[in-house]
N, C-alpha and C. Protein backbone atom coordinates (compact mmCIF):
# COMPACT_ATOMS: atom_id res chain seq x y z
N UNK A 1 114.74 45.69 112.88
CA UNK A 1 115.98 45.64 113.65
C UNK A 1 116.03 46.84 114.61
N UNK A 2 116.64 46.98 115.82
CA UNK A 2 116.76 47.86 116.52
C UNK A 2 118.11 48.39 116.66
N UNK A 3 117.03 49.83 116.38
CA UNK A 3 117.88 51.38 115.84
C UNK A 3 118.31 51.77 116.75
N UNK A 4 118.34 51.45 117.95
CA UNK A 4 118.92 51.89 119.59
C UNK A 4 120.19 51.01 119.30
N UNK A 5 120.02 49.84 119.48
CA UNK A 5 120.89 48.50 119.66
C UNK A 5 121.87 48.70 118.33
N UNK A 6 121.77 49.48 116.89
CA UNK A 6 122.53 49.74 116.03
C UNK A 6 123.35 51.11 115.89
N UNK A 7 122.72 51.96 116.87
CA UNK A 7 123.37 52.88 116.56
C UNK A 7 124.41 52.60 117.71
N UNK A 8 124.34 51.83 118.87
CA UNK A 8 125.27 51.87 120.15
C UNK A 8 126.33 51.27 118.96
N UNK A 9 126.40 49.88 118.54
CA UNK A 9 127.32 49.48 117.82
C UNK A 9 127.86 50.30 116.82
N UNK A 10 127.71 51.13 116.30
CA UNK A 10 128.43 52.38 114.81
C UNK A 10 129.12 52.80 115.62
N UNK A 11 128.57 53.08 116.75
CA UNK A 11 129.51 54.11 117.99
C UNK A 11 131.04 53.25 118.36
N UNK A 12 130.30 52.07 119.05
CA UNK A 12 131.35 51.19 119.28
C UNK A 12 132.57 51.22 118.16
N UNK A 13 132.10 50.45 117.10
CA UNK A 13 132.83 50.59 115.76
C UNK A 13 133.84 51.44 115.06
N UNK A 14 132.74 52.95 115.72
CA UNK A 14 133.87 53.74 115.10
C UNK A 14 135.08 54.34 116.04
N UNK A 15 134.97 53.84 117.23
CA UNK A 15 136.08 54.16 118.61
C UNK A 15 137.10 53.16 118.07
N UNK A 16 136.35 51.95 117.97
CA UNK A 16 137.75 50.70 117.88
C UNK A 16 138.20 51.20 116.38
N UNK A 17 137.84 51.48 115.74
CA UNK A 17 138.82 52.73 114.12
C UNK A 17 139.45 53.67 114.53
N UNK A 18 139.53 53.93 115.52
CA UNK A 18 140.15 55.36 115.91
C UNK A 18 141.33 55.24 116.48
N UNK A 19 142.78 55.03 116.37
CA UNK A 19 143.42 54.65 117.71
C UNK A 19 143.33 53.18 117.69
N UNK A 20 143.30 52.24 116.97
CA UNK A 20 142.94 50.78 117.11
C UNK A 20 144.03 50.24 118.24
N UNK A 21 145.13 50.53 118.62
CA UNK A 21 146.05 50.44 119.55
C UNK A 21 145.52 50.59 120.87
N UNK A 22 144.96 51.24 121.37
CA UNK A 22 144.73 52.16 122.32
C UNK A 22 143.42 51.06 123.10
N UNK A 23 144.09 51.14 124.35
CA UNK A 23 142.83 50.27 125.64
C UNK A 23 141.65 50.53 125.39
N UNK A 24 141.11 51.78 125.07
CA UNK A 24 140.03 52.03 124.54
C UNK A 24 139.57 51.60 123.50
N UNK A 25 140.42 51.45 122.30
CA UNK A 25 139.60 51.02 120.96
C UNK A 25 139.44 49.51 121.18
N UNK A 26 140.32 49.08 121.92
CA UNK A 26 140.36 47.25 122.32
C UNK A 26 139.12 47.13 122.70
N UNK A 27 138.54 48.05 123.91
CA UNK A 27 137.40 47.53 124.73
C UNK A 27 136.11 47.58 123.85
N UNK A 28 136.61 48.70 123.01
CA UNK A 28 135.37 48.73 122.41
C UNK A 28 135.08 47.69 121.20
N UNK A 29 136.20 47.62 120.76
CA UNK A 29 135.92 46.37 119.51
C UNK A 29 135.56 45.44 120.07
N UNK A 30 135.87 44.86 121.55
CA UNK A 30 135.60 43.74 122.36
C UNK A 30 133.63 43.81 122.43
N UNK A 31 133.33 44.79 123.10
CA UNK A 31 132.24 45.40 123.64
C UNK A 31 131.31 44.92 122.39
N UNK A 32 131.51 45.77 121.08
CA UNK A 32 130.42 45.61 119.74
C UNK A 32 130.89 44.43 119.14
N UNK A 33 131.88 43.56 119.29
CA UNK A 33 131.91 42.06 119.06
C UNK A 33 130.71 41.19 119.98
N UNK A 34 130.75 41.50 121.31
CA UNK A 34 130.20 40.70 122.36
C UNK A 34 128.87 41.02 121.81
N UNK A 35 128.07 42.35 121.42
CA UNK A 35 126.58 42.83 121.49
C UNK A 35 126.53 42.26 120.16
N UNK A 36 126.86 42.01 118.79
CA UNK A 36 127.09 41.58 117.83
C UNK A 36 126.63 39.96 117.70
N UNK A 37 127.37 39.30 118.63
CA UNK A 37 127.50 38.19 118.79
C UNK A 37 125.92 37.57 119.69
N UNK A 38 125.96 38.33 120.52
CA UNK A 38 125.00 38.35 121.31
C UNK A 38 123.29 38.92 121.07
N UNK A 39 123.18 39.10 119.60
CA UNK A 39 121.93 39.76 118.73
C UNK A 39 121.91 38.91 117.64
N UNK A 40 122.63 38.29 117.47
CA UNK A 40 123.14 38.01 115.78
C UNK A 40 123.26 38.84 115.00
N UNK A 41 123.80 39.85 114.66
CA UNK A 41 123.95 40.50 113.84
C UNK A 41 125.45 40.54 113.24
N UNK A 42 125.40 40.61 112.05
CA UNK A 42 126.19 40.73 110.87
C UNK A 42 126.73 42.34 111.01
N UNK A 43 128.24 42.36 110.53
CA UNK A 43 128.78 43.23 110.17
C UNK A 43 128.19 43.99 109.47
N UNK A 44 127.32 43.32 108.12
CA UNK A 44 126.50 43.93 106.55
C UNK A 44 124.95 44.74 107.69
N UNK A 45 125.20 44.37 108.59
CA UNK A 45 123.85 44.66 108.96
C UNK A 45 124.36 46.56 109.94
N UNK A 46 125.39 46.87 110.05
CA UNK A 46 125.33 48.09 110.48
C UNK A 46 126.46 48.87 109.74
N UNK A 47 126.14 49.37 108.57
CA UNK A 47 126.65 50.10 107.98
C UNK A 47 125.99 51.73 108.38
N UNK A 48 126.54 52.75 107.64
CA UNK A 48 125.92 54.07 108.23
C UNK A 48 124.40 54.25 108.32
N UNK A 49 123.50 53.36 107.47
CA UNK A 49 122.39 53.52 107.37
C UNK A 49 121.46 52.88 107.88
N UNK A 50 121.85 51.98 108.34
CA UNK A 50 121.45 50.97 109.01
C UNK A 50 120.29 49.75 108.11
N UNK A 51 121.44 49.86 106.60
CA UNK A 51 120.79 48.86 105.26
C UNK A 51 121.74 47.38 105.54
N UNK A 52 120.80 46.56 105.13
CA UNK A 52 121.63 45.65 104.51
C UNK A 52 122.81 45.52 103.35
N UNK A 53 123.63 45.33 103.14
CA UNK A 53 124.95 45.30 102.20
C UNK A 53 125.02 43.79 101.59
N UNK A 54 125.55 43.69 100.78
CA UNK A 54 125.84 42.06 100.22
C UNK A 54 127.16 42.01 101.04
N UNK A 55 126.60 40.19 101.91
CA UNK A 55 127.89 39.92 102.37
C UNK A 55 128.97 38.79 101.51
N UNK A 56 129.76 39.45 101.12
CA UNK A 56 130.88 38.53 100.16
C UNK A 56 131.66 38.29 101.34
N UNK A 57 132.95 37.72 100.81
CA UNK A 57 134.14 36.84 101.40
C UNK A 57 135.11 38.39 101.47
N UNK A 58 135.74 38.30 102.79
CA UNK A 58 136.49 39.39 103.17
C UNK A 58 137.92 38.20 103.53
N UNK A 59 138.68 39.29 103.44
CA UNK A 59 139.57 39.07 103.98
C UNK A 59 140.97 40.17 104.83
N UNK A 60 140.84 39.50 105.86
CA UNK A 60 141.47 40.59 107.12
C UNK A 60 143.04 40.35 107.45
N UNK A 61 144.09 41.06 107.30
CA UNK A 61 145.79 40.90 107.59
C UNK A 61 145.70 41.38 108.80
N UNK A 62 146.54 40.67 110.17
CA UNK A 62 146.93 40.98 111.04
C UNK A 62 148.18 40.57 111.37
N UNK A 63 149.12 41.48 111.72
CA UNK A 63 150.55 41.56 111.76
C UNK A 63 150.67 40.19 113.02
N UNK A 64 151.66 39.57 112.60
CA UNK A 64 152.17 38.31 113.75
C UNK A 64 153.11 39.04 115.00
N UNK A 65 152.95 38.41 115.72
CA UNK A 65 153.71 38.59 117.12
C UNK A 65 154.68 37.81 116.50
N UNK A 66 155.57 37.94 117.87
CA UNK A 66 157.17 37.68 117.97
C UNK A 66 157.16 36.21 117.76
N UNK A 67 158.53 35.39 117.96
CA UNK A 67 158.30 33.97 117.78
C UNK A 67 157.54 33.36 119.22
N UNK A 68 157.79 33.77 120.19
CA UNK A 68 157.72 33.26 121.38
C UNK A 68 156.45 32.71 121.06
N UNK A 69 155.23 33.39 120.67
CA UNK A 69 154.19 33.33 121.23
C UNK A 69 153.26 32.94 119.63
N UNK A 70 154.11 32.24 118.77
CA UNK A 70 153.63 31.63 117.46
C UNK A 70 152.58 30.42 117.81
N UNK A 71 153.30 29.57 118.73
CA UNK A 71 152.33 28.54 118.68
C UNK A 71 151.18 28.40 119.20
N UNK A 72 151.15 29.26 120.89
CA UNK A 72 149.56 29.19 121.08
C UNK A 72 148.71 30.81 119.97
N UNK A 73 149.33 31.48 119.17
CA UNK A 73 148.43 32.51 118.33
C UNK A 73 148.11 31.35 117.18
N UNK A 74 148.49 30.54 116.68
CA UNK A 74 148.34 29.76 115.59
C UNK A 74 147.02 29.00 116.25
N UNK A 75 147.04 28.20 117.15
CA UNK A 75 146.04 27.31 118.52
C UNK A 75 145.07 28.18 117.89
N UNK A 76 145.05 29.61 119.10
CA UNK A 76 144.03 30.54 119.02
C UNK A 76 143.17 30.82 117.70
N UNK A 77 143.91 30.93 116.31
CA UNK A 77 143.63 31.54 115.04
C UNK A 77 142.64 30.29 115.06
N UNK A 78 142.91 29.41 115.10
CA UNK A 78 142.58 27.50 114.81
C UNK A 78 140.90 27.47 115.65
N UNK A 79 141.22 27.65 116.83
CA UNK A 79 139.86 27.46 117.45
C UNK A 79 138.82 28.96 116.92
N UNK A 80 139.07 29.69 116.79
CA UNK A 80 138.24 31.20 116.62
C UNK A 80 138.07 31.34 114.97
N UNK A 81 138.76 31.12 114.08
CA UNK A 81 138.45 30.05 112.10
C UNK A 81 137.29 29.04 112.72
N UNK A 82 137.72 27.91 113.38
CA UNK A 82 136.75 26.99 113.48
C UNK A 82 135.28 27.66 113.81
N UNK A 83 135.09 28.23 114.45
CA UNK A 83 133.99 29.09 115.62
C UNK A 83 133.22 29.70 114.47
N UNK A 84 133.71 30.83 113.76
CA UNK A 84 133.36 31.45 112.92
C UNK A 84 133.02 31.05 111.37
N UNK A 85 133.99 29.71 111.32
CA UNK A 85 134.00 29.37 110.05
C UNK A 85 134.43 30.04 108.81
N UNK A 86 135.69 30.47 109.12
CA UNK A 86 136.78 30.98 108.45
C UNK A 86 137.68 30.63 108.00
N UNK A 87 138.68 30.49 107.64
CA UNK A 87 140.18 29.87 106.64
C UNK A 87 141.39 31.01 107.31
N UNK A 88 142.16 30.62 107.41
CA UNK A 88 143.64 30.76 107.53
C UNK A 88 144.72 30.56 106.83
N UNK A 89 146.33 31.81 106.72
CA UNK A 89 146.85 31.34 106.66
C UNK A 89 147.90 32.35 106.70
N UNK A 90 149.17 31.74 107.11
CA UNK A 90 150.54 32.91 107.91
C UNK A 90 151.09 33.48 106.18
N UNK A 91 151.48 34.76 105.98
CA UNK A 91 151.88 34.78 104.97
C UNK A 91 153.58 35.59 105.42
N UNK A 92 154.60 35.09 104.74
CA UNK A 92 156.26 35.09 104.99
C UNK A 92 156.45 36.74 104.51
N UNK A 93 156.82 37.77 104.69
CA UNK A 93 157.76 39.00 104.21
C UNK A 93 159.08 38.55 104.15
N UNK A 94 159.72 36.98 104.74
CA UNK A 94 160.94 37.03 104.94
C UNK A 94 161.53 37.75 105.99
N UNK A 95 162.88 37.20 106.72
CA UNK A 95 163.02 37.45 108.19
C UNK A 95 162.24 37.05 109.27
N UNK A 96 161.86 37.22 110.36
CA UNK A 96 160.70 37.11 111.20
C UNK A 96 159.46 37.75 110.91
N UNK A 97 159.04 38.68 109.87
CA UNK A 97 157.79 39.46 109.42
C UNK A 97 157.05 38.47 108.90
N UNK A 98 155.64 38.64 109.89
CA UNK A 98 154.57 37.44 109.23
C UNK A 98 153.22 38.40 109.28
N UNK A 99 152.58 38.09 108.69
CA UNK A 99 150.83 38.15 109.09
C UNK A 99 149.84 37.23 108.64
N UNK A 100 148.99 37.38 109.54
CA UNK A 100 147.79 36.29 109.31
C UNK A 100 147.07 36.57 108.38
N UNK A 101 146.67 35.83 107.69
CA UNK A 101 145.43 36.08 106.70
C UNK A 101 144.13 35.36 107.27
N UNK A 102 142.79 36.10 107.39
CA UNK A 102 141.93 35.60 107.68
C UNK A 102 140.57 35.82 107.09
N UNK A 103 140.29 34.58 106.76
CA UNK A 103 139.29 34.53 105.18
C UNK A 103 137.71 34.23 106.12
N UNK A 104 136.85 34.94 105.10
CA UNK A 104 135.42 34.60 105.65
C UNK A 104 134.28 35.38 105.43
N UNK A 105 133.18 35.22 105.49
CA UNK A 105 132.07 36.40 104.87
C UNK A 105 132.41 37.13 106.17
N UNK A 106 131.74 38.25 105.42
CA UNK A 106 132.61 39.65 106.12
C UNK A 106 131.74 39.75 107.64
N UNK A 107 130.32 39.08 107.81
CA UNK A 107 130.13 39.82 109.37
C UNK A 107 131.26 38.86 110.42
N UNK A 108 131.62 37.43 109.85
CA UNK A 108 132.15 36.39 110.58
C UNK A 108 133.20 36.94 110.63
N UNK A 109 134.15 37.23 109.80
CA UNK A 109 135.84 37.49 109.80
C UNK A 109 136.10 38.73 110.30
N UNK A 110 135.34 39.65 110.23
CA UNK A 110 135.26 41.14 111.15
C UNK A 110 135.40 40.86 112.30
N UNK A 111 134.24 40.00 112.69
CA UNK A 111 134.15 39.66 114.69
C UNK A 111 135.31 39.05 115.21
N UNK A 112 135.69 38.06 114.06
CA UNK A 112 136.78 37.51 114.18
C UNK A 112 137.80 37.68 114.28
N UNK A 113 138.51 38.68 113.39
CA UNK A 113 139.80 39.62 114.09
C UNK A 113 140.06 40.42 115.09
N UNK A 114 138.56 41.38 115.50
CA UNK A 114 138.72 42.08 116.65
C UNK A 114 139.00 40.48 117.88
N UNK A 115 138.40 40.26 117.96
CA UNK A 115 138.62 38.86 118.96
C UNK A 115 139.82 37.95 118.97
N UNK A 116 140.36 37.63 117.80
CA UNK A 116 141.81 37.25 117.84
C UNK A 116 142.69 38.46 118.37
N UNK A 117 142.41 40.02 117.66
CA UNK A 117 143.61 40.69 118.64
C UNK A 117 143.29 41.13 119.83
N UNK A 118 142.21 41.16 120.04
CA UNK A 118 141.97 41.55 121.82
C UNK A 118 142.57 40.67 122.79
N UNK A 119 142.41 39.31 122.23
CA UNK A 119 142.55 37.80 123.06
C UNK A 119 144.42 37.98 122.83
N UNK A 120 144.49 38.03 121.88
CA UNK A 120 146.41 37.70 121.98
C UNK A 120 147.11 39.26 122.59
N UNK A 121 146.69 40.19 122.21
CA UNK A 121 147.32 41.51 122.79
C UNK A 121 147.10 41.14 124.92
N UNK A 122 145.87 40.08 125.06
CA UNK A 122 146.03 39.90 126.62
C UNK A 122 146.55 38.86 127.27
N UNK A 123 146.98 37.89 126.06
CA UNK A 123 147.51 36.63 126.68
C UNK A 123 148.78 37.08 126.34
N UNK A 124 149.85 37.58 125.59
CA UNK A 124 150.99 37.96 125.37
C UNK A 124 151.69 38.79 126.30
N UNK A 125 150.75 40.12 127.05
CA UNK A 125 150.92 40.49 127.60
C UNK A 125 151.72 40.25 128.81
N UNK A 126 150.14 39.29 129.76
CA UNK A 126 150.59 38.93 130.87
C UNK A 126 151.44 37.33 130.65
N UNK A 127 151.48 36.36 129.64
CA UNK A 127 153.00 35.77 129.48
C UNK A 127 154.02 36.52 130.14
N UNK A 128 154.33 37.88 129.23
CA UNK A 128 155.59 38.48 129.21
C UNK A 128 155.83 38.90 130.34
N UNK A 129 154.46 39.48 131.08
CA UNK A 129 154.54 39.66 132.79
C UNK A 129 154.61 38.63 133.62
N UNK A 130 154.62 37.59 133.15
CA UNK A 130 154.80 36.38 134.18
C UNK A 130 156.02 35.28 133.97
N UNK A 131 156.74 35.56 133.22
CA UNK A 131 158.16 35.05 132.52
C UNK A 131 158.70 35.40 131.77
N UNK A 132 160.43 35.45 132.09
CA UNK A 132 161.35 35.56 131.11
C UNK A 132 161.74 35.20 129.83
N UNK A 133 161.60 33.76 129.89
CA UNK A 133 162.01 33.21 128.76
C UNK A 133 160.93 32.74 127.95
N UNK A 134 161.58 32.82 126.50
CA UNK A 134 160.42 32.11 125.77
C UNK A 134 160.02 31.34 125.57
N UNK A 135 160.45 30.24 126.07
CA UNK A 135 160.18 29.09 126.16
C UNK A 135 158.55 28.59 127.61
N UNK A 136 159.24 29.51 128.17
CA UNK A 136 157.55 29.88 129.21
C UNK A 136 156.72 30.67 128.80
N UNK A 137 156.98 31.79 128.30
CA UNK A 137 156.04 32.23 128.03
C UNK A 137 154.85 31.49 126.53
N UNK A 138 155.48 30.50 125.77
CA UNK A 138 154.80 29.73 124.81
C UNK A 138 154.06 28.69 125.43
N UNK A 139 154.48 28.06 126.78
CA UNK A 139 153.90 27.02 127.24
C UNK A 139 152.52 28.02 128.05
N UNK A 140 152.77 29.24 128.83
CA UNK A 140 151.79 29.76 129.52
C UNK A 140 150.50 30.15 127.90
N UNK A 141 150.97 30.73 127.12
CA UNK A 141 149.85 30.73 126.06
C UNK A 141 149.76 29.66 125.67
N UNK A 142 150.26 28.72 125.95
CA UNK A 142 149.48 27.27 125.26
C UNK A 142 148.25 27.09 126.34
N UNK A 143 148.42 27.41 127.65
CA UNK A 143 147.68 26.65 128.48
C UNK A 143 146.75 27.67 128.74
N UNK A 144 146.92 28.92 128.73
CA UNK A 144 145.68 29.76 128.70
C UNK A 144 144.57 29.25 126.94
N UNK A 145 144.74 29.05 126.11
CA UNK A 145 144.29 28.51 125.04
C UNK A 145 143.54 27.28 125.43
N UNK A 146 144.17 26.34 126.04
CA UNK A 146 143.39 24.98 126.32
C UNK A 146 142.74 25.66 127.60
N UNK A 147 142.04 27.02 128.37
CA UNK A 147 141.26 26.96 129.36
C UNK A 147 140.21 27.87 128.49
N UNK A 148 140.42 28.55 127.39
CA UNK A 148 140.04 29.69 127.01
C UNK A 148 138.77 29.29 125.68
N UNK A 149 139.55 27.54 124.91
CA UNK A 149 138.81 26.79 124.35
C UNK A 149 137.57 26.55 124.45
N UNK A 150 136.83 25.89 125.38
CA UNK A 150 135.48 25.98 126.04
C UNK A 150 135.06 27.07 125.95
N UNK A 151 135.55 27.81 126.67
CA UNK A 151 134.89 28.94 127.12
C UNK A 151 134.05 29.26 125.73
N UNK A 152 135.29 29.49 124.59
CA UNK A 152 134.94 30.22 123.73
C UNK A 152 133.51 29.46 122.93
N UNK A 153 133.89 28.36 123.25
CA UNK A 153 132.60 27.24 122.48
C UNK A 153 131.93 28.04 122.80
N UNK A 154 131.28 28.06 123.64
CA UNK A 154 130.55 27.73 124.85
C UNK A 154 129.88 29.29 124.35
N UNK A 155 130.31 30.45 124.62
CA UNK A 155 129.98 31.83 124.09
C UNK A 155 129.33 31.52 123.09
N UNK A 156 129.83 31.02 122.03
CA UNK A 156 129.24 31.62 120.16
C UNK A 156 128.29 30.34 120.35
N UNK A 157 128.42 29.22 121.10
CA UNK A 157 127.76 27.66 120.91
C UNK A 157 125.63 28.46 120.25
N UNK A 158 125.36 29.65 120.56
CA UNK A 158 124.21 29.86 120.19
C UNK A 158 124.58 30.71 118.69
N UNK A 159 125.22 31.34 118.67
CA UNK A 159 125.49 31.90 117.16
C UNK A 159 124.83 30.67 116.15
N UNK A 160 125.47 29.82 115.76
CA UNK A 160 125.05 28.59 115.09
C UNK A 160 123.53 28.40 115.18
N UNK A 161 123.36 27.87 116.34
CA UNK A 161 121.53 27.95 116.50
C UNK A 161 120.85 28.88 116.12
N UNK A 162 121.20 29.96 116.27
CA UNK A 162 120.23 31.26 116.15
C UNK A 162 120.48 31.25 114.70
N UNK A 163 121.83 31.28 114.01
CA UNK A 163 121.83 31.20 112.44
C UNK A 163 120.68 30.09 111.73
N UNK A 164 120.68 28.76 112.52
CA UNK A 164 120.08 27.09 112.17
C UNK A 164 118.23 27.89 112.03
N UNK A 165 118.26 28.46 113.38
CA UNK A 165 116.64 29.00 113.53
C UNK A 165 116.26 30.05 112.38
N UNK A 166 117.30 31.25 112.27
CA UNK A 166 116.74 32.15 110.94
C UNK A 166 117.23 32.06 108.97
N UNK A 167 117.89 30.67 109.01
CA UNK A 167 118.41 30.74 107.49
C UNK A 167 118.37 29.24 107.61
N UNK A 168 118.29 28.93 106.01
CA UNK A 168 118.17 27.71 105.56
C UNK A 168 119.52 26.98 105.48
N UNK A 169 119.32 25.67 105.72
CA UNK A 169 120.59 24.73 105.89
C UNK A 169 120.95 25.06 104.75
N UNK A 170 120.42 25.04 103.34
CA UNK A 170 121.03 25.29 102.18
C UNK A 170 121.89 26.66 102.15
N UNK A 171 121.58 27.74 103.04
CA UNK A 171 122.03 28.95 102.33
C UNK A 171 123.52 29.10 103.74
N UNK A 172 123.41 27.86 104.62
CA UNK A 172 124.25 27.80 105.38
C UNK A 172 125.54 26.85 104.75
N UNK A 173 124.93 26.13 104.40
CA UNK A 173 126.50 25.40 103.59
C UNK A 173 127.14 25.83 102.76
N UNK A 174 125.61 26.92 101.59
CA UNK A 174 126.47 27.67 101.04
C UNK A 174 127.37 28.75 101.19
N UNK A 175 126.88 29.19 102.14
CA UNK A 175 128.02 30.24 102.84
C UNK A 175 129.69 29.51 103.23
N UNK A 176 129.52 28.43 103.68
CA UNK A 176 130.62 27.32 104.51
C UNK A 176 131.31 26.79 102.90
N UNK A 177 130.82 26.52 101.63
CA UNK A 177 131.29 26.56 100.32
C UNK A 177 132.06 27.77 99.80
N UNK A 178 131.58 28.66 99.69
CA UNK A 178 132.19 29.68 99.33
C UNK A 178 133.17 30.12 99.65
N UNK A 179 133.29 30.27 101.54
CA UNK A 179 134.12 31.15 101.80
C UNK A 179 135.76 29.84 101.76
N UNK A 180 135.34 28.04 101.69
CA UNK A 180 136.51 27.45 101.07
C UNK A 180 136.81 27.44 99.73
N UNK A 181 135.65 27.58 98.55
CA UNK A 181 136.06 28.21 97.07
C UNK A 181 137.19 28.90 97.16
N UNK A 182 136.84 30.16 97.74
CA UNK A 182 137.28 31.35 97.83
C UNK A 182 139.04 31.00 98.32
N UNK A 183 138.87 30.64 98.93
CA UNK A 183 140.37 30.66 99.45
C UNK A 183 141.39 29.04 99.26
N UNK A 184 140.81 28.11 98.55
CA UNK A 184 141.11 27.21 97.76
C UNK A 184 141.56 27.81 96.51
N UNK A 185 140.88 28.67 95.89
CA UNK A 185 140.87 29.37 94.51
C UNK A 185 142.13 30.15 94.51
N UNK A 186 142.10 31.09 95.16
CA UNK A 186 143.50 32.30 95.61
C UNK A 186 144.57 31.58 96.13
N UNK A 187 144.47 30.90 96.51
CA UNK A 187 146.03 30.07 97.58
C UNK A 187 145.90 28.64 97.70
N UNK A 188 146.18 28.34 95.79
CA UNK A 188 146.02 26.81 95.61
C UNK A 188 147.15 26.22 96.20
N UNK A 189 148.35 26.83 96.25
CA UNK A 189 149.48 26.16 96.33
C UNK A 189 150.14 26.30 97.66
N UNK A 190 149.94 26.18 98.85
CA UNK A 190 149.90 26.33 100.16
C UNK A 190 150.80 25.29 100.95
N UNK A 191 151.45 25.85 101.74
CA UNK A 191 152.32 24.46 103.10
C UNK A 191 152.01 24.67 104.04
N UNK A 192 151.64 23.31 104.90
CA UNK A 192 151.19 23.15 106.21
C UNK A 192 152.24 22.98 107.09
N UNK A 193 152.14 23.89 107.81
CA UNK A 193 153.02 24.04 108.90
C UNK A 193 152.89 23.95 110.46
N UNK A 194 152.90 23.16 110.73
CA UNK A 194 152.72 22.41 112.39
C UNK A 194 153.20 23.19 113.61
N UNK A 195 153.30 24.07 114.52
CA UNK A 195 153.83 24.10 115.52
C UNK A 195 153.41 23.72 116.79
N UNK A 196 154.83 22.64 117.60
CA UNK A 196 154.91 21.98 118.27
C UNK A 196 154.40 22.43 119.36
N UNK A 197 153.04 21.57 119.60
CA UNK A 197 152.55 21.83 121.52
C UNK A 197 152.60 20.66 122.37
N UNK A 198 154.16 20.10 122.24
CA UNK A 198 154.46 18.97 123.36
C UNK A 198 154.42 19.43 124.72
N UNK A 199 154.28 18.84 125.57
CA UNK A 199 154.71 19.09 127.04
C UNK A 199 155.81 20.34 127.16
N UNK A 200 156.03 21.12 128.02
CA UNK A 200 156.62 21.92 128.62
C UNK A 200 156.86 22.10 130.18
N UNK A 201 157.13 23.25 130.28
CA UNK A 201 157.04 23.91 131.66
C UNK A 201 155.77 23.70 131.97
N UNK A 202 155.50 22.20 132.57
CA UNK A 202 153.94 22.31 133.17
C UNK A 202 153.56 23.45 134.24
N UNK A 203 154.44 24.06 135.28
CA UNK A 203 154.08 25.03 135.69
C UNK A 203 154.03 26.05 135.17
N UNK A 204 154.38 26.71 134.22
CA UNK A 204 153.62 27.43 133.19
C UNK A 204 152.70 27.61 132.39
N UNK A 205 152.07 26.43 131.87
CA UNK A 205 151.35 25.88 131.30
C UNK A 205 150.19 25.61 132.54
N UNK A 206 150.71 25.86 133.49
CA UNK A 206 149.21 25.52 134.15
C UNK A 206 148.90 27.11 135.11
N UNK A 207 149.80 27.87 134.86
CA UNK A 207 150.04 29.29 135.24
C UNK A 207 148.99 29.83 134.07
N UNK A 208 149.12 29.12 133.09
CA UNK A 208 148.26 29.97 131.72
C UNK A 208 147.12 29.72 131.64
N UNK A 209 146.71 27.84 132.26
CA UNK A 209 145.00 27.78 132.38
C UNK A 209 144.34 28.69 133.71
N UNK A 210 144.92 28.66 134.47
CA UNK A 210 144.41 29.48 135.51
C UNK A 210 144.36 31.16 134.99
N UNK A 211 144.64 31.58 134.03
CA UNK A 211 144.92 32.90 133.74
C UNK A 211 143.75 32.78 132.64
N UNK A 212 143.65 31.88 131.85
CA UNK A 212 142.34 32.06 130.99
C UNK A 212 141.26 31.83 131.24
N UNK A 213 140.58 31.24 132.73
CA UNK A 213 139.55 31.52 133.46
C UNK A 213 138.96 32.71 133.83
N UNK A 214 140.20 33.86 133.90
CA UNK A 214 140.05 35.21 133.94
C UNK A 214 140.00 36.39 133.03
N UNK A 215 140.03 35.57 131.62
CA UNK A 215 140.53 36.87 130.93
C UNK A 215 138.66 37.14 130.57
N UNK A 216 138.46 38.27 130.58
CA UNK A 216 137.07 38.63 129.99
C UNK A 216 136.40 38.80 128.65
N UNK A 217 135.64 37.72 128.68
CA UNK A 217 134.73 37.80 127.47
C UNK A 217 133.84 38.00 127.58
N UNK A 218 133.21 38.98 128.64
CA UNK A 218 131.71 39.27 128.48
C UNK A 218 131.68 41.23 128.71
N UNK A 219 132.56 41.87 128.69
CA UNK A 219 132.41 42.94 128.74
C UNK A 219 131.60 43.40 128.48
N UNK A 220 130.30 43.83 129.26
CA UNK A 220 129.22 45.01 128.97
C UNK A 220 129.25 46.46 128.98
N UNK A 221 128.12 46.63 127.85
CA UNK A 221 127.97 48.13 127.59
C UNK A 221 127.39 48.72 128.55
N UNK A 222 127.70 50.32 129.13
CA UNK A 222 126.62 50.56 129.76
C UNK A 222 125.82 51.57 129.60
């Protein structure tokens, strides 16, 4: 494995730990997601030493946004679980306090959260910069989501292959077993909860596909 190409990522890694708020730690979690993604490499695969680790089933809490912007983050969680092959699910504090739960062997569900909050901290954003009400701003993240969909295929669409080319179909389903064991097992008793993506403010909604043509997923290192 390359010790150039692993140590840039520890670096990366340990900026987006630092300040995880901060434009900087975003870019960078973005940055060692993209080179990550783009090597195949596993989370287990850059620890301080640059050893392999056993990868078990992780699981990652990320605090929910406001209501406005529930239904296209739920969309988002939906297509980027699928991608990764992860599990979901909103857990209640009561009142409006929610967070996501997001289940999965640990190099998948790692990549996977930095990328759910990079992606919603920029579609929430410019919503909120581009309308008042919430009712637009849910239709503009719906429609940045349906432009942002593809895309995202389309990015990881070799992850899969490159996994198909270096591991056995067997040790691939078993991975795709486990990490639903796993979270079948812990949260037998679960409710499905739907939120509504009927028609809206089509000009909002089409304010939001034109906005997810732009948002960047290829940020390079330099």
């Amino acid at each position: 494995m390359d010790k150039k190409l692993l140590g840039k990522i520890q670096k990366l890694l340990a900026l987006a730990a630092d300040n995880p708020d901060s434009p900087e730690s975003k870019s960078a979690a973005e940055k060692a997601a993209q080179l990550m993604a783009d090597n195949n490499i596993g989370y287990e695969d850059v620890d301080q030493n640059g050893n392999l680790e056993d990868s078990g089933i992780d699981e990652i809490r990320v605090s929910a946004n406001v209501k406005q912007h529930q239904a296209w983050e739920s969309c988002l969680s939906s297509v980027l679980c699928r991608i990764f092959e992860c599990e979901r699910l909103v857990e209640n504090f009561g009142g409006r306090k929610q967070s996501r739960i997001f289940i999965g062997a640990r190099s998948d569900v790692q990549i996977l959260s930095w990328m759910f909050k990079y992606l919603r901290l920029r579609i929430a954003k410019a919503a909120e910069d581009k309308f008042s009400t919430q009712r637009d701003q849910r239709e503009f993240g719906l429609g940045v989501i349906n432009t942002l969909t593809p895309r995202l295929d389309e990015m990881y669409a070799y992850r899969k292959k490159a996994q198909e080319d270096t591991t056995s179909a067997l040790m691939a389903v078993g991975k795709g077993i486990a990490v639903k064991n796993h979270f079948h097992t812990k949260y037998p008793n679960l409710t499905t909860k739907k939120h509504s993506t009927k028609a809206g403010n089509r000009a909002a909604w089409q304010s939001g596909q034109q906005a997810g043509s732009t948002i960047s997923l290829n940020q390079q290192v330099g």
